[in-house]
N, C-alpha and C. Protein backbone atom coordinates (compact mmCIF):
# COMPACT_ATOMS: atom_id res chain seq x y z
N UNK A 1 -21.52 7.97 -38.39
CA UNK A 1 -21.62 7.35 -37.07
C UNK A 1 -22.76 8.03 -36.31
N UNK A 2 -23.29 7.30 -35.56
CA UNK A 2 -24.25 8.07 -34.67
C UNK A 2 -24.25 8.38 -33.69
N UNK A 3 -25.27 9.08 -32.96
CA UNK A 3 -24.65 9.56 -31.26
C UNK A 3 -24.33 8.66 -30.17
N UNK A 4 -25.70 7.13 -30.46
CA UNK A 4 -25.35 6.09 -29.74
C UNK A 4 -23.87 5.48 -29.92
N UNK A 5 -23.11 5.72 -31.42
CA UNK A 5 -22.03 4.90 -31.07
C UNK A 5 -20.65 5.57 -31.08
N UNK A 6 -21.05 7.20 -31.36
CA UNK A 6 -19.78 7.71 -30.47
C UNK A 6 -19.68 7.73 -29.34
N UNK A 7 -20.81 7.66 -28.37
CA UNK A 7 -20.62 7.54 -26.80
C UNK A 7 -20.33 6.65 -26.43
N UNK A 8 -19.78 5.09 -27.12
CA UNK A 8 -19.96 4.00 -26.59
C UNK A 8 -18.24 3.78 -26.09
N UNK A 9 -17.23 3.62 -25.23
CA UNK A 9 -15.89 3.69 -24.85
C UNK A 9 -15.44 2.84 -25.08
N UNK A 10 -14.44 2.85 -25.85
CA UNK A 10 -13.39 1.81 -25.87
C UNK A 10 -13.11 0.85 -24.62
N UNK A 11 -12.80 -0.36 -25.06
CA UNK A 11 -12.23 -1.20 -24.04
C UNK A 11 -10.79 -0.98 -23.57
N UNK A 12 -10.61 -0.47 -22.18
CA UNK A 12 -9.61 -0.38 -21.71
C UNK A 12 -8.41 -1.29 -21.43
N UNK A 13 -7.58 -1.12 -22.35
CA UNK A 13 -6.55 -2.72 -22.57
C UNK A 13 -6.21 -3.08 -21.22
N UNK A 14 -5.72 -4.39 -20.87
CA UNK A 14 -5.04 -4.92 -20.11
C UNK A 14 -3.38 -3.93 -19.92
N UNK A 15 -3.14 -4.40 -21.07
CA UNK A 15 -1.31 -3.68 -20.94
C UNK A 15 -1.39 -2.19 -21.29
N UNK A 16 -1.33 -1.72 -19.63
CA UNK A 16 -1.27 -0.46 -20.35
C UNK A 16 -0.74 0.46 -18.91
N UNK A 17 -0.42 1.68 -19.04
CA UNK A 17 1.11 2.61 -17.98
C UNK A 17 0.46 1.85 -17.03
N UNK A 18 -0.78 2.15 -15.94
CA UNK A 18 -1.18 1.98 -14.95
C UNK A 18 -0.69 0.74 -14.28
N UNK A 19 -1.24 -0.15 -15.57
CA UNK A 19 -1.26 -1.80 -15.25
C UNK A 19 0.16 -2.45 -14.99
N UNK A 20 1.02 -1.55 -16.11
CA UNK A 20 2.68 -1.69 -15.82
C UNK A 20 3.09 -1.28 -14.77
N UNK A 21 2.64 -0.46 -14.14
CA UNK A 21 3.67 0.16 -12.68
C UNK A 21 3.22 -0.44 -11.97
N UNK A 22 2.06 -1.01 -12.03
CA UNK A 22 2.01 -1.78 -10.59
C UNK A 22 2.36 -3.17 -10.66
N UNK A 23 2.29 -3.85 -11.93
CA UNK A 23 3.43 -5.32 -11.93
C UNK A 23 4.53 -4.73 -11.49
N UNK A 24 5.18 -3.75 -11.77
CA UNK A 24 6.76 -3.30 -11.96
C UNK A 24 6.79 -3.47 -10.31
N UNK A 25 5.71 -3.02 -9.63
CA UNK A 25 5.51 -2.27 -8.03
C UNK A 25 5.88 -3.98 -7.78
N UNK A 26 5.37 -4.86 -7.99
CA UNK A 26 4.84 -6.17 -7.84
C UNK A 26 6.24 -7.30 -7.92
N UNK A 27 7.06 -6.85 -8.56
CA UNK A 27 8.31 -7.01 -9.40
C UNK A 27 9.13 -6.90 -8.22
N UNK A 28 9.44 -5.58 -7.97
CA UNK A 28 10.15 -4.61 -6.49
C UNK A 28 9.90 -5.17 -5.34
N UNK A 29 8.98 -5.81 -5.22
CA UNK A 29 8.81 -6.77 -3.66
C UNK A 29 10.25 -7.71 -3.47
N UNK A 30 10.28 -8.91 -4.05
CA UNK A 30 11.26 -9.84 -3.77
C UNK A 30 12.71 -8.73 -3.96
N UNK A 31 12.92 -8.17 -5.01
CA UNK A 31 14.25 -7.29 -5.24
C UNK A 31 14.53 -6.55 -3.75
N UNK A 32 13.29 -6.08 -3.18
CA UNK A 32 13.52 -5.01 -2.05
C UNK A 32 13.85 -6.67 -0.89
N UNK A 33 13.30 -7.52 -0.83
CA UNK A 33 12.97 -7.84 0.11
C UNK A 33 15.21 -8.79 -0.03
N UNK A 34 15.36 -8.96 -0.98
CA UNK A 34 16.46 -9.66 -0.85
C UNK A 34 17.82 -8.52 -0.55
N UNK A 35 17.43 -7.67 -1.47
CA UNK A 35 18.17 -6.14 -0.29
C UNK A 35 18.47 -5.81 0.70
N UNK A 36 17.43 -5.96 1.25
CA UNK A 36 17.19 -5.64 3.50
C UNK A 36 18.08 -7.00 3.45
N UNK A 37 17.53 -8.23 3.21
CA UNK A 37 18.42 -9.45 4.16
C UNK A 37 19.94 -9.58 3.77
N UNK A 38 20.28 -8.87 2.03
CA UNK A 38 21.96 -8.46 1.93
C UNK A 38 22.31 -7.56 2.83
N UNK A 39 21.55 -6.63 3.41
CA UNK A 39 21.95 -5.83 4.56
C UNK A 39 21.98 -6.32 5.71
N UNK A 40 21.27 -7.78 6.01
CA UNK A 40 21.49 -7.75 7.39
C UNK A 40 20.92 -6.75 8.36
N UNK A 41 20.23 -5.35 7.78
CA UNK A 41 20.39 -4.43 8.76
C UNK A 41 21.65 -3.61 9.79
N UNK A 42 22.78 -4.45 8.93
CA UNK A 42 23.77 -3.71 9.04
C UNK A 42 24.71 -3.23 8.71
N UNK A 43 24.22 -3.60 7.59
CA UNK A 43 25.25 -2.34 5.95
C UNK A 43 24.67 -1.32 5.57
N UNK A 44 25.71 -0.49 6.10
CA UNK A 44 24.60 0.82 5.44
C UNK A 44 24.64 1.03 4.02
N UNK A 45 25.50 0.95 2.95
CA UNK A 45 25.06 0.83 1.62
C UNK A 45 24.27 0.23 1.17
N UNK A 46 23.77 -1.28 1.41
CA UNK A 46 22.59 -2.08 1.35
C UNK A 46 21.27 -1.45 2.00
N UNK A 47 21.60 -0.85 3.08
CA UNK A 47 20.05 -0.27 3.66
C UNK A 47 19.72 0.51 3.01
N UNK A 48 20.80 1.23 2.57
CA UNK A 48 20.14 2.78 1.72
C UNK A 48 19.70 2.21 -0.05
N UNK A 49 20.14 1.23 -0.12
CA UNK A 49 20.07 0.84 -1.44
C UNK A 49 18.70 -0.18 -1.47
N UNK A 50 18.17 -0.80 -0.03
CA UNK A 50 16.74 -1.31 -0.18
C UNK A 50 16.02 -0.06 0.12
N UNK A 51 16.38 0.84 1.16
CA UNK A 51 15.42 2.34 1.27
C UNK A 51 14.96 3.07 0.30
N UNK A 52 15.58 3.13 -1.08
CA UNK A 52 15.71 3.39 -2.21
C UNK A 52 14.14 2.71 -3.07
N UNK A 53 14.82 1.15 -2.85
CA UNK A 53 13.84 0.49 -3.90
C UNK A 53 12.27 0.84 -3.05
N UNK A 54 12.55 0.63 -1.74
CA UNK A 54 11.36 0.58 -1.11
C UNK A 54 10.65 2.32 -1.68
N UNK A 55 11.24 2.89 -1.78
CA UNK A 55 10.80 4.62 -1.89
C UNK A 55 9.70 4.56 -3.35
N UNK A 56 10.74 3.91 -4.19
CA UNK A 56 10.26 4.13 -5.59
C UNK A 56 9.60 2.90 -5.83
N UNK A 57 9.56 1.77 -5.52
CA UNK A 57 8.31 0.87 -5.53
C UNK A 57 6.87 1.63 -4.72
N UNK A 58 7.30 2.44 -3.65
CA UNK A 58 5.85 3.28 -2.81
C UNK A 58 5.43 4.04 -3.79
N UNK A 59 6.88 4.73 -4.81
CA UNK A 59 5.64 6.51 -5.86
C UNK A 59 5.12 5.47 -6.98
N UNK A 60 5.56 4.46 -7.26
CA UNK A 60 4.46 3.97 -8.07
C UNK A 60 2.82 3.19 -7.96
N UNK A 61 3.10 3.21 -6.90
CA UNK A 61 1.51 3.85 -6.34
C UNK A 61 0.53 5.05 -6.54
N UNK A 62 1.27 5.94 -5.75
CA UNK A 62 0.53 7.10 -6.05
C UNK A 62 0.52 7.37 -7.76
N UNK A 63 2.07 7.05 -8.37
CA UNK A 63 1.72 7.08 -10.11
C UNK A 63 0.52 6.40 -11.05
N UNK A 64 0.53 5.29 -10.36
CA UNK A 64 -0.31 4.43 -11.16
C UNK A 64 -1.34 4.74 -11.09
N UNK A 65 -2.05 4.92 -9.71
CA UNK A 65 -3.32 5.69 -9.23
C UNK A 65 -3.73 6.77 -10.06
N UNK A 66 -3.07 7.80 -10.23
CA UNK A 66 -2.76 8.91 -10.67
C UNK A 66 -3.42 8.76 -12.57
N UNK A 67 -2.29 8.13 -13.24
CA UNK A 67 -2.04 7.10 -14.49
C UNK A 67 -3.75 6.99 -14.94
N UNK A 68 -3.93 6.11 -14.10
CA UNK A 68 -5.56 4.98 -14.11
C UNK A 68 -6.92 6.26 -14.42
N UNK A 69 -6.55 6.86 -13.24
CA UNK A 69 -7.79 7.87 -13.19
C UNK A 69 -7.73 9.00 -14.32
N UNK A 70 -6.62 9.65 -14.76
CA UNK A 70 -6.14 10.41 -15.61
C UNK A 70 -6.27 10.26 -16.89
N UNK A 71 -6.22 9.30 -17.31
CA UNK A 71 -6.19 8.13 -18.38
C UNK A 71 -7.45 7.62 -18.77
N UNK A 72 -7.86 7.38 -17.79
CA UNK A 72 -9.39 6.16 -17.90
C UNK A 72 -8.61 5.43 -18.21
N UNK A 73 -8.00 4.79 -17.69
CA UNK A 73 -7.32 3.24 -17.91
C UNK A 73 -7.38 2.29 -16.22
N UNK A 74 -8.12 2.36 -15.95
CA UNK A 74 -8.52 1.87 -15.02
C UNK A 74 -9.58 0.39 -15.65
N UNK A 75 -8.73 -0.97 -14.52
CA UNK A 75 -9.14 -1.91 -15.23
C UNK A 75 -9.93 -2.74 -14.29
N UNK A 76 -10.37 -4.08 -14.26
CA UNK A 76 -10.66 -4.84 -13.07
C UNK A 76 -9.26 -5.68 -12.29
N UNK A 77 -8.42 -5.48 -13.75
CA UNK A 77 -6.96 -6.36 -13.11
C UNK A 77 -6.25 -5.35 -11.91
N UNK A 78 -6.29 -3.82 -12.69
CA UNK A 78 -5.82 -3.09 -11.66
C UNK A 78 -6.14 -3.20 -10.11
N UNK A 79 -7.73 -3.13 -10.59
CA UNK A 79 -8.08 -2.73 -8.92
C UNK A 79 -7.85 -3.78 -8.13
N UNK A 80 -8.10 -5.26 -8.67
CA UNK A 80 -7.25 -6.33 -7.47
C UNK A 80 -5.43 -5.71 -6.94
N UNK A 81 -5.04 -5.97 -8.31
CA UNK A 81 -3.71 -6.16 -8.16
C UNK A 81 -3.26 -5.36 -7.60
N UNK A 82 -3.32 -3.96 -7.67
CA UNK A 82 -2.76 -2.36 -7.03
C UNK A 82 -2.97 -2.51 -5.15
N UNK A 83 -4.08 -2.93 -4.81
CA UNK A 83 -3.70 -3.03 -3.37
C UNK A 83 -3.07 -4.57 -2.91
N UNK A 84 -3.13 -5.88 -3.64
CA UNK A 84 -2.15 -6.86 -3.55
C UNK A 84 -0.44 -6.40 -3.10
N UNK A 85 -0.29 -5.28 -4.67
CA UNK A 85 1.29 -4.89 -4.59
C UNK A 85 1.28 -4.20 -3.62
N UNK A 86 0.50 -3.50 -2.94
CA UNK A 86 0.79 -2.67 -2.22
C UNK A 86 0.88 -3.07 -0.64
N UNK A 87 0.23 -4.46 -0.24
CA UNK A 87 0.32 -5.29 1.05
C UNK A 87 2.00 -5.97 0.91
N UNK A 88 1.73 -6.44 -0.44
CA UNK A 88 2.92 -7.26 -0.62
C UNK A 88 4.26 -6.78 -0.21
N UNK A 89 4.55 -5.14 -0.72
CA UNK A 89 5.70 -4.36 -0.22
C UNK A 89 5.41 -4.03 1.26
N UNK A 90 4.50 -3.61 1.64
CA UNK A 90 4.32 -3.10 3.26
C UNK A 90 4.15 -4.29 3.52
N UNK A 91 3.94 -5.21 3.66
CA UNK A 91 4.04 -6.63 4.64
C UNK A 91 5.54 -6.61 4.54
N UNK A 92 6.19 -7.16 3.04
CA UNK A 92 7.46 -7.45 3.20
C UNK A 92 8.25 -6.75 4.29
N UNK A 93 7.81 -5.29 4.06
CA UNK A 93 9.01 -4.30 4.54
C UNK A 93 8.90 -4.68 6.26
N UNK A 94 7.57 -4.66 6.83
CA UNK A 94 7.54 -4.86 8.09
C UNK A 94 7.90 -6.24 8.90
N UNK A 95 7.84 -7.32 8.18
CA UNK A 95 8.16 -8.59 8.28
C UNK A 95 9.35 -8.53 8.75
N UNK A 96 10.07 -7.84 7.47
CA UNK A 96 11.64 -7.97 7.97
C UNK A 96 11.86 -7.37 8.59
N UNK A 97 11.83 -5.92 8.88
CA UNK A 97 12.30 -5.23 9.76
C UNK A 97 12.00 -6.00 11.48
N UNK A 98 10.82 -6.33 11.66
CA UNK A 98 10.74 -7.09 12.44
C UNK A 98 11.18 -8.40 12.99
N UNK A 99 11.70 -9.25 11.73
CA UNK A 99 12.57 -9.86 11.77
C UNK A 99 14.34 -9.79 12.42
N UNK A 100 14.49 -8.88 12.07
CA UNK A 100 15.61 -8.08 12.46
C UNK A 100 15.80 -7.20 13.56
N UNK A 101 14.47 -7.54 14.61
CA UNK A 101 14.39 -6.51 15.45
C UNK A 101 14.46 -4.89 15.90
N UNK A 102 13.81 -4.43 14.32
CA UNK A 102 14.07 -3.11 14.29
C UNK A 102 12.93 -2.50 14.59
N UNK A 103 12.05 -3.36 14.62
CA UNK A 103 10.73 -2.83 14.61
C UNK A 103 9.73 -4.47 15.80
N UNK A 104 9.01 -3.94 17.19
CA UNK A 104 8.69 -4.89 17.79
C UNK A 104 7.21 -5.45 17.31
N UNK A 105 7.08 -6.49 17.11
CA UNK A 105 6.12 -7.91 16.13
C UNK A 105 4.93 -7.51 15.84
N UNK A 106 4.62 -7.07 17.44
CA UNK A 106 3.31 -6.53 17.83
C UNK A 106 2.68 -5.38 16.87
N UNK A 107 3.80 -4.65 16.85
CA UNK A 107 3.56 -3.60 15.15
C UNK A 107 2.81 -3.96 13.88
N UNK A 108 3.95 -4.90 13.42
CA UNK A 108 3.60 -5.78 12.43
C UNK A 108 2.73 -6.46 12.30
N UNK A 109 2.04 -7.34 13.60
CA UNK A 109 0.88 -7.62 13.23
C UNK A 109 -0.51 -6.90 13.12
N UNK A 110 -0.49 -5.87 14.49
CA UNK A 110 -1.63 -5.05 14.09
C UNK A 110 -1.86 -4.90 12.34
N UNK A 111 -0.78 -4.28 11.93
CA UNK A 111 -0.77 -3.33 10.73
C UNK A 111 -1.27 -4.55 9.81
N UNK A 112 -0.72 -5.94 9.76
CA UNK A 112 -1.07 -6.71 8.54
C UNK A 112 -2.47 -7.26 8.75
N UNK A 113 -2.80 -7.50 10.25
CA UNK A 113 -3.57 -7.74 10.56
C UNK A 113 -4.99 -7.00 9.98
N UNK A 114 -5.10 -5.68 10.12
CA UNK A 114 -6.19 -4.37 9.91
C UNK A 114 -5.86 -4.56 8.51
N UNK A 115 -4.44 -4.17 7.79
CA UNK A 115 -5.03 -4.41 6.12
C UNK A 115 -5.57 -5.76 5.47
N UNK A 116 -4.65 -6.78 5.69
CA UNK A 116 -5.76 -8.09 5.04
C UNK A 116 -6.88 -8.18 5.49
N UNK A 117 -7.43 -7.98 6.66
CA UNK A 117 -9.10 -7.50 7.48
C UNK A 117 -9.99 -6.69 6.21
N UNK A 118 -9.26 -5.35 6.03
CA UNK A 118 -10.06 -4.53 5.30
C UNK A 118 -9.87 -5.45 3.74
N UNK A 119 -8.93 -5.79 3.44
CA UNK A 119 -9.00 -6.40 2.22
C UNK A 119 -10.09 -7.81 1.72
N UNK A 120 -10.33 -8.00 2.78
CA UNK A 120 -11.70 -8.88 2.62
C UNK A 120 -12.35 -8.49 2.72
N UNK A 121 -12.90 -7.65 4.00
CA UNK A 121 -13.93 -6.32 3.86
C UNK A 121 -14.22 -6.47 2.56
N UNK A 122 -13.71 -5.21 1.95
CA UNK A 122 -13.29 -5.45 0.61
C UNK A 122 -14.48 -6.08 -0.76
N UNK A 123 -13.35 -7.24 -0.62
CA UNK A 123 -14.41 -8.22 -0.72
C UNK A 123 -15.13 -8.54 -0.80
N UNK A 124 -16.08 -8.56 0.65
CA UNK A 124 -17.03 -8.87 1.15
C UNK A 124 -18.21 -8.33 0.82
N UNK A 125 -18.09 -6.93 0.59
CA UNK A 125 -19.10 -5.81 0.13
C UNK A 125 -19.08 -5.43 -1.23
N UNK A 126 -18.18 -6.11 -2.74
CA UNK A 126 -18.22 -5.25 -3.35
C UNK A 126 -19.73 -5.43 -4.24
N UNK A 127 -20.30 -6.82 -4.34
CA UNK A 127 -21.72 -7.12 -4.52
C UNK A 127 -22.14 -5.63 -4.61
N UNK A 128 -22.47 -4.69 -3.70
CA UNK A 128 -23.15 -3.87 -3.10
C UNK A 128 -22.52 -2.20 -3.19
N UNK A 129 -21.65 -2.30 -3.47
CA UNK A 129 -20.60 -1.13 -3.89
C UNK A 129 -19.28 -1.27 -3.27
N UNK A 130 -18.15 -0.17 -3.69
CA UNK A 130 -16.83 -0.23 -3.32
C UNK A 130 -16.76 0.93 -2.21
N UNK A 131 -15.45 0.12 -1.38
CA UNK A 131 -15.37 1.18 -0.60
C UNK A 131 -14.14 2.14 -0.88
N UNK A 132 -14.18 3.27 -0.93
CA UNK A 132 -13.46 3.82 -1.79
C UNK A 132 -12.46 4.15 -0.21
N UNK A 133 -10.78 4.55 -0.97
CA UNK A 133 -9.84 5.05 0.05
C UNK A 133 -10.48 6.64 0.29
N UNK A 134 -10.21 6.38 1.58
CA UNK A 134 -10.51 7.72 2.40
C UNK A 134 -9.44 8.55 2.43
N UNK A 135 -9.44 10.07 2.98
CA UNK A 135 -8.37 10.43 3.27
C UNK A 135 -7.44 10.30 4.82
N UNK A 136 -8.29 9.50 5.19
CA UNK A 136 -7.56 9.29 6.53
C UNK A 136 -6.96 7.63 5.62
N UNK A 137 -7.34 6.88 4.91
CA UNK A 137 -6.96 6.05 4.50
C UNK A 137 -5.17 6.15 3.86
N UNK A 138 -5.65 7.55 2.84
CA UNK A 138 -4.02 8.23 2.69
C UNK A 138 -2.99 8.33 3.58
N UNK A 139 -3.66 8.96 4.52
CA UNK A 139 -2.71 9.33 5.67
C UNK A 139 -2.37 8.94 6.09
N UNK A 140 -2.81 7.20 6.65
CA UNK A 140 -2.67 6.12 6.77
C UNK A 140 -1.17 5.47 5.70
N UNK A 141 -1.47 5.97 4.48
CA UNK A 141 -0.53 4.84 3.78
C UNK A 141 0.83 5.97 3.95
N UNK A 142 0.88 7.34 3.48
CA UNK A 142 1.91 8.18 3.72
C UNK A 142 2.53 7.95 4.90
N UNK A 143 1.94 8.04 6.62
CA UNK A 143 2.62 7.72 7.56
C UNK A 143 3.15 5.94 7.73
N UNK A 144 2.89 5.13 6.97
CA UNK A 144 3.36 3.88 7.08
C UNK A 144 4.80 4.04 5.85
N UNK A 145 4.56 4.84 5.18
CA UNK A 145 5.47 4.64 4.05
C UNK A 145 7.14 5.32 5.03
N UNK A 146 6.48 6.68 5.09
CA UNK A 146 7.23 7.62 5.99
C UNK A 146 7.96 6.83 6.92
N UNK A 147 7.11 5.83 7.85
CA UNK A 147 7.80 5.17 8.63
C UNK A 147 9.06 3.99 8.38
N UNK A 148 8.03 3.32 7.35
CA UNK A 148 9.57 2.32 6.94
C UNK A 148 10.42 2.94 6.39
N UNK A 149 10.49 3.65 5.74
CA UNK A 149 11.51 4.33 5.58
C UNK A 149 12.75 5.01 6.32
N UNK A 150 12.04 5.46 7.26
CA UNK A 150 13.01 5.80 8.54
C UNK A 150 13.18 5.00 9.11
N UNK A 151 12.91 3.65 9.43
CA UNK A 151 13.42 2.29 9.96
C UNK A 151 14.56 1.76 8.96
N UNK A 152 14.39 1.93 7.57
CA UNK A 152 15.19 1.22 6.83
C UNK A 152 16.39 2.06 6.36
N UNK A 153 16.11 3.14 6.04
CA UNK A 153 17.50 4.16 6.57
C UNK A 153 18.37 4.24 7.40
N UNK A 154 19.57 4.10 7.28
CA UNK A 154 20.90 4.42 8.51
C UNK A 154 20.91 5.48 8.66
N UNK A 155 19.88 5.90 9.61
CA UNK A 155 19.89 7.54 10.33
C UNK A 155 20.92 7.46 11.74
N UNK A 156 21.25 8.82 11.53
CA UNK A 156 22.05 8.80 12.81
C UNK A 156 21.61 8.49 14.34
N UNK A 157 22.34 8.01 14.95
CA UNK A 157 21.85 7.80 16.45
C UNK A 157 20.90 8.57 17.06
N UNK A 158 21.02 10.22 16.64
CA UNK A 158 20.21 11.16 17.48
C UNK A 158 19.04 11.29 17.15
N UNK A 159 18.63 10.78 15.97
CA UNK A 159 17.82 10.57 14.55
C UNK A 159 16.73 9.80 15.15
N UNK A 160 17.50 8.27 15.64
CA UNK A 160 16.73 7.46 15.22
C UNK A 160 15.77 7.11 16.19
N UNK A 161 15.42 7.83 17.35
CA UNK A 161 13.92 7.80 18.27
C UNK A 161 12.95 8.45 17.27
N UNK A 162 13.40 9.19 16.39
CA UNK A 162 12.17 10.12 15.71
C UNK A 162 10.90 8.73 15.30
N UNK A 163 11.79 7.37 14.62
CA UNK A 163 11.16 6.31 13.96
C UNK A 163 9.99 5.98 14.75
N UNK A 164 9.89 5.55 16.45
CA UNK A 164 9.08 4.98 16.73
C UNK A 164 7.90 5.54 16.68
N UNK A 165 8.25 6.94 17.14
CA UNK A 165 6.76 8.15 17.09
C UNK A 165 5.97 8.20 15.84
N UNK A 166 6.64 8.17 14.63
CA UNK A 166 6.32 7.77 13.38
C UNK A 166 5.57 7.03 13.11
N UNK A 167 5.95 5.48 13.53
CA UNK A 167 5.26 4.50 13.54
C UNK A 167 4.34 4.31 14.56
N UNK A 168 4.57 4.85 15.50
CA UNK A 168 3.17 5.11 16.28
C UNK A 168 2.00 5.64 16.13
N UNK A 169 2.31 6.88 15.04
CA UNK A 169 1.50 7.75 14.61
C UNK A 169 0.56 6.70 13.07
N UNK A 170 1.59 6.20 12.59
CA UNK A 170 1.04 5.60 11.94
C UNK A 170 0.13 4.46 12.12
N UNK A 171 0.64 3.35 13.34
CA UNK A 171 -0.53 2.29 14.13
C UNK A 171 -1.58 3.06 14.46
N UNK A 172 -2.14 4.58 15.36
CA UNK A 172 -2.72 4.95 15.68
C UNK A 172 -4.07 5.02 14.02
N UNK A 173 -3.69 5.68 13.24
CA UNK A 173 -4.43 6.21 12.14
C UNK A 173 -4.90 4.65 11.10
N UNK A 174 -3.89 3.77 11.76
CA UNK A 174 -4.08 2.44 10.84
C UNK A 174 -5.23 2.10 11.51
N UNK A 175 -5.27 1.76 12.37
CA UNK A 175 -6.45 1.30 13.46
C UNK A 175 -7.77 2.10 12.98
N UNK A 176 -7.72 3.56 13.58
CA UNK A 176 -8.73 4.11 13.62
C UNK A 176 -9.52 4.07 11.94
N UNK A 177 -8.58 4.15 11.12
CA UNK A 177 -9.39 4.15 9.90
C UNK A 177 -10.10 2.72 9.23
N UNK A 178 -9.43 1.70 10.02
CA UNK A 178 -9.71 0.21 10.22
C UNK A 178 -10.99 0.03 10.53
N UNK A 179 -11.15 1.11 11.42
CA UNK A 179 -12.86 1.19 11.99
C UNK A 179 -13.62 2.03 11.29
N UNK A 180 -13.26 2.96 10.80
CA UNK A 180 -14.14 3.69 9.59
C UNK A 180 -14.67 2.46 8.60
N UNK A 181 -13.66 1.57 8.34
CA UNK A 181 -14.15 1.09 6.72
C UNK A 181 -14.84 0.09 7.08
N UNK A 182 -14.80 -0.60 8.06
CA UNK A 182 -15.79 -1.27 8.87
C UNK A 182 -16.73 -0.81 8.96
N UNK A 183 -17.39 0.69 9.45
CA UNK A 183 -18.55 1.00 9.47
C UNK A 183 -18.78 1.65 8.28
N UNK A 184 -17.96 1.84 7.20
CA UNK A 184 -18.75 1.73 5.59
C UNK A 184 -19.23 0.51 5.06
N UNK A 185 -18.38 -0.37 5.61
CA UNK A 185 -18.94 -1.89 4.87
C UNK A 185 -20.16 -2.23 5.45
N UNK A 186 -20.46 -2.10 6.47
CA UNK A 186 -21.92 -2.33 7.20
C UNK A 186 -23.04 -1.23 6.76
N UNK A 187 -22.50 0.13 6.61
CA UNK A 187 -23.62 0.84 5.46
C UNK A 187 -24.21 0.09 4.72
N UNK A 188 -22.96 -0.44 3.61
CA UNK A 188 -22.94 -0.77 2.57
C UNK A 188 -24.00 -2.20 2.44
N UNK A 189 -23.66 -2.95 3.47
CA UNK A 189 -23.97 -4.58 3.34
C UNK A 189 -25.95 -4.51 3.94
N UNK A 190 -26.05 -3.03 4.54
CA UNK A 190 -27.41 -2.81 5.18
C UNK A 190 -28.42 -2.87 4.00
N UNK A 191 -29.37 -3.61 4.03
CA UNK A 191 -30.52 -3.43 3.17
C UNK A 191 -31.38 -1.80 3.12
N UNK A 192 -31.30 -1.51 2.09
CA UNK A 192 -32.48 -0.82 1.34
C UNK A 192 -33.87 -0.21 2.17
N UNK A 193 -34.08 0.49 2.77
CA UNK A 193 -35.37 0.23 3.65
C UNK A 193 -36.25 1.14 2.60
């Protein structure tokens, strides 16, 4: 063999850990989402039992991520699909909760609002390069995760003001990093001088 064709990389399959956890992630949407409405929001065995799915549909995120890069199994299916699953569960989760008045609308829309925004972003720029997650982008998804979670949990009464600050903290960082990737995509979309 020669040097040109040991350097040359395998094709990275379709079916493979990465690509599985995030169908699986993808899977966990409707399961979580028919959970919360068996709860009503007011069973607590059902809440804790969608809080659950919602938890472990979120670490297969960070797994898969993890998986992809670790691996070199990073695909083109991934990179659509991994932030799809990942609107799909955080929309769901906020939808309903909002639905249910646990959480007020106005929340919910900012938040879906700024991610399908950036997800065309997205989009819009990749011609020209990707915009990669930031770490305020992280911090962003940890304090949204953090938050539904403590919305969808039957925490105790004394507990449960901690939620809104949470989610406040989290609208705050959703926003602001909303405007970061905005002014990467306009880097990005700027011609060459």
């Amino acid at each position: 063999m020669t040097g040109a064709e040991s350097t040359v990389a395998a094709p990275v399959p379709l079916l493979n850990a990465a690509n599985l956890l995030t169908a699986a992630r993808l899977v966990l949407v409707p399961v979580f989402a028919v959970t919360v409405v068996a709860s009503g929001m007011s069973h607590a065995g059902w809440r804790m039992a969608a809080c659950l799915i919602f938890v472990v549909a979120s670490a297969t995120d960070l797994v898969d991520g993890w998986i992809a890069r670790r691996f070199e199994l990073v695909t083109s299916l991934g990179k659509v699909a991994d932030p799809i699953a990942d609107k799909a569960l955080t929309g769901a989760a906020l939808v309903l909760l909002s639905w249910y008045d646990r959480l007020p609308w106005w929340v919910t829309v900012v938040i879906l609002a700024r991610e399908l925004g950036i997800t065309a972003l997205r989009f819009w720029v990749i011609r020209h390069g990707v915009i990669a997650a930031s770490r305020g982008g992280k911090i962003k998804t940890a304090l949204q995760i953090l938050a539904i979670t403590w919305y969808l949990w039957p925490m105790p009464a004394a507990l449960a003001p901690v939620g809104p600050w949470i989610m406040g903290a989290a609208v705050l960082v959703t926003v602001a990093t909303g405007f970061d990737y905005v002014a990467q995509a306009l880097r990005l979309r700027r011609p060459a001088r």
